[in-house]
Protein backbone atom coordinates (compact mmCIF):
# COMPACT_ATOMS: atom_id res chain seq x y z
CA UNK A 1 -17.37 -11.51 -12.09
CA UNK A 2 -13.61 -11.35 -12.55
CA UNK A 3 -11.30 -11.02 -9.96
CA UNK A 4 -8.78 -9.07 -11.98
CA UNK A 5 -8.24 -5.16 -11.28
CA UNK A 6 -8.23 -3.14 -14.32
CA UNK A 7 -5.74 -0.24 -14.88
CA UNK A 8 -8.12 2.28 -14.07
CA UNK A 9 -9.01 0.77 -11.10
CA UNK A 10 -5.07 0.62 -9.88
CA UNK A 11 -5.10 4.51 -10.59
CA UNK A 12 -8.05 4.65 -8.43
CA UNK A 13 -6.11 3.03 -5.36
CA UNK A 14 -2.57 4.02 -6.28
CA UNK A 15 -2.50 5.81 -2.99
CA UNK A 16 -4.11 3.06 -0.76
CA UNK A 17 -0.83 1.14 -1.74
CA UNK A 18 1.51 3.26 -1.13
CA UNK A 19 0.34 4.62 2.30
CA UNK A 20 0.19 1.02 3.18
CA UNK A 21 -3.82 1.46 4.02
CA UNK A 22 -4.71 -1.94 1.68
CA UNK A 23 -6.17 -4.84 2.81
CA UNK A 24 -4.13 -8.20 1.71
CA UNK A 25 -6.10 -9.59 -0.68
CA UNK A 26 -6.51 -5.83 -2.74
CA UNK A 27 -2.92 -5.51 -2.34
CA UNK A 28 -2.33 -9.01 -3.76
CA UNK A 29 -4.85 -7.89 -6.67
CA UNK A 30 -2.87 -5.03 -7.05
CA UNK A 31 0.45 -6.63 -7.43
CA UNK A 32 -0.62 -9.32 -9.75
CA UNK A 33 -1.74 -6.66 -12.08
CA UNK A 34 1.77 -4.86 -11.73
CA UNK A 35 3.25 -8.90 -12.90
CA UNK A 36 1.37 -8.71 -16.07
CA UNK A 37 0.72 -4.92 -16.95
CA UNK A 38 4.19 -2.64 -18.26
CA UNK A 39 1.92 0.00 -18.21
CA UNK A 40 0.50 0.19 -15.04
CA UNK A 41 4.21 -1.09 -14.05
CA UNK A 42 6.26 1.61 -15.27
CA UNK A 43 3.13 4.45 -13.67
CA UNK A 44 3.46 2.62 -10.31
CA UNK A 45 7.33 3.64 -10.37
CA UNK A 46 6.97 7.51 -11.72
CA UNK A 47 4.84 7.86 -8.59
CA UNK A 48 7.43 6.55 -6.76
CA UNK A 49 9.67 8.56 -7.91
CA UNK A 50 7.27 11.79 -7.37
CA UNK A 51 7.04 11.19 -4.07
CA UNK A 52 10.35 10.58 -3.49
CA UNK A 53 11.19 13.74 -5.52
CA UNK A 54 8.78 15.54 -4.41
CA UNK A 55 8.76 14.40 -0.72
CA UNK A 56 5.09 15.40 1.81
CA UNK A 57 3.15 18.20 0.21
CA UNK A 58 -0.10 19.33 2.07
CA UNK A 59 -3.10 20.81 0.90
CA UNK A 60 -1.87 24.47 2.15
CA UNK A 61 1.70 23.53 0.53
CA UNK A 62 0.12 24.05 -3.24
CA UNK A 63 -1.31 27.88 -3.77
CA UNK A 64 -4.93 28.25 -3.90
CA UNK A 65 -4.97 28.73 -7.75
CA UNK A 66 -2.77 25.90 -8.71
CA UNK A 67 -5.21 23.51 -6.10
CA UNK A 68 -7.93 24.95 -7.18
CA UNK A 69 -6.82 24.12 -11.27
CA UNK A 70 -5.64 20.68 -9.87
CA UNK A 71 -8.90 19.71 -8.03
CA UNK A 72 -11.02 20.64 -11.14
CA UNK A 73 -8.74 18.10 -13.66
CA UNK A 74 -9.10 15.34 -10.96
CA UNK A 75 -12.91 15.90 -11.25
CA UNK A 76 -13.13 15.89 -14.82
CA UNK A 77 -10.73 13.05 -15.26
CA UNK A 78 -12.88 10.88 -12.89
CA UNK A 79 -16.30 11.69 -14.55
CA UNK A 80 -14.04 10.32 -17.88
């Protein structure tokens, strides 16, 4: 079994590592893939920049239509 974390899997935990909830050796995993992947690289900092853009949004901060359209993407993309 390989130790290495695939892009999908960084998408998966993208925001473990930014609210600081990943253990050391997953965040080390994590930014060893960032060393060798542009791709995953250059995602990491657009989310970056959402959030800073964007600042703290909560769930009753996005209308019920627009969550409820966002929540049924997220579940399609993740059955992809």
């Amino acid at each position: 079994m390989t130790n290495e974390l695939t892009c999908k899997e960084l998408v998966e935990i993208v925001t473990d590592y930014f609210e600081g909830r990943m253990p050391p050796r997953e965040r080390l995993r994590f930014e060893e893939h960032l060393l060798v992947c542009p791709g995953c690289t250059a995602y990491v900092e657009q989310m970056r920049d959402t959030i800073m853009l964007v600042g703290v949004l909560g769930e009753n901060d996005v209308p019920g239509p627009a969550r409820e359209q966002l929540l049924r993407a997220f579940r399609d993309w993740k059955r992809g």
